[in-house]
Protein backbone atom coordinates (compact mmCIF):
# COMPACT_ATOMS: atom_id res chain seq x y z
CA UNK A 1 -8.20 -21.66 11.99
CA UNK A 2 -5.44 -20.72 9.37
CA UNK A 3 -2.17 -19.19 9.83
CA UNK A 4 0.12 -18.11 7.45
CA UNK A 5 4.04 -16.43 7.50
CA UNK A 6 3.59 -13.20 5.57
CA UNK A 7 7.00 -12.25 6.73
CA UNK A 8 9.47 -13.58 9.55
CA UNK A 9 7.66 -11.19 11.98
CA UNK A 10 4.17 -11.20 10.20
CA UNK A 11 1.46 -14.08 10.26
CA UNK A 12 -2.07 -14.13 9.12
CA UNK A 13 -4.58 -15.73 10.82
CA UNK A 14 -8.16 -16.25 9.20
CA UNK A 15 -10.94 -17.43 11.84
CA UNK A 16 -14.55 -18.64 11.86
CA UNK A 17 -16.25 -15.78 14.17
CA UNK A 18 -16.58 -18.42 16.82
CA UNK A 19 -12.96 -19.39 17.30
CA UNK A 20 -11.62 -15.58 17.02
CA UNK A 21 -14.75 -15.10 19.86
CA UNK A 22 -13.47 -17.96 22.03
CA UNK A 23 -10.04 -16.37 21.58
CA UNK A 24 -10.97 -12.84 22.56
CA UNK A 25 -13.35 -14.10 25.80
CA UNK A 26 -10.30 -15.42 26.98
CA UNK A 27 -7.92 -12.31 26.57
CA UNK A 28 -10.67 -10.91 28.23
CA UNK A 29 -10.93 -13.18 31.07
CA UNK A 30 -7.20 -13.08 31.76
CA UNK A 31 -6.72 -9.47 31.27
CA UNK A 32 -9.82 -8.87 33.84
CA UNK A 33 -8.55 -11.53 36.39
CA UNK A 34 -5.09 -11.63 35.83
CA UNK A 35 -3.48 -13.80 38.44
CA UNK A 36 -0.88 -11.58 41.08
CA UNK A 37 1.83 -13.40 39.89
CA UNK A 38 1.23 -12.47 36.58
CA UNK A 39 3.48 -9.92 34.68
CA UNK A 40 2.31 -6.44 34.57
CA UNK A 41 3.43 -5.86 31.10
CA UNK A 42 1.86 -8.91 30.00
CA UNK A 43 -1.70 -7.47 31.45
CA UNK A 44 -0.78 -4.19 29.36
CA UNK A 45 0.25 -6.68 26.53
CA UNK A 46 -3.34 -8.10 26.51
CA UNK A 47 -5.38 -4.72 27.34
CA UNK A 48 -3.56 -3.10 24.15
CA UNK A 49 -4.73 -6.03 22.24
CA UNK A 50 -8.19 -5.77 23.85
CA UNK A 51 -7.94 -2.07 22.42
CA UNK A 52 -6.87 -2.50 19.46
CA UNK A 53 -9.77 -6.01 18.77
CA UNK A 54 -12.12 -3.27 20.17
CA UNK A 55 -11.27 -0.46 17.20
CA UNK A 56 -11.26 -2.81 14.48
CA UNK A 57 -14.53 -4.20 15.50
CA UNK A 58 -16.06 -0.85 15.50
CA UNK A 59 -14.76 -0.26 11.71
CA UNK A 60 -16.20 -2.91 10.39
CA UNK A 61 -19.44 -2.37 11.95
CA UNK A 62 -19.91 1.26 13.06
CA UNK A 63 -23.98 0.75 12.92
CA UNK A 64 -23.33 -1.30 16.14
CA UNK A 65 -21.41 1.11 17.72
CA UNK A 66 -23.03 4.75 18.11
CA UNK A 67 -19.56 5.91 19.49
CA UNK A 68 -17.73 5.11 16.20
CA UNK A 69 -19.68 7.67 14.27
């Protein structure tokens, strides 16, 4: 993994596809089975992200997703 400061509020990350899919299983995990204790906002936090992941995955490959076209 690589990060890099575009700007003060900006970074870049660059991944191998099995660290950003580590990454994302976990989101997933916690967003799914948030403990109760648990912020709500930070469970919307992490379901936008989710969304968002979700989108940009279909972009890239749309012939994997039949609901992208």
């Amino acid at each position: 993994m690589k990060l890099e400061r575009i700007r003060p509020a900006v970074l870049r990350a660059t991944f191998h596809a099995h660290e950003l899919a580590a990454l994302i299983a976990a989101v997933r995990y916690v967003a799914e089975l948030a403990p109760a204790d648990m912020p709500a906002e930070s469970v919307t936090q992490l379901r936008q992200l989710l969304g968002d992941y979700d989108q940009q995955v279909r972009q890239l490959a749309p012939d994997l997703h039949p609901s992208s076209r």
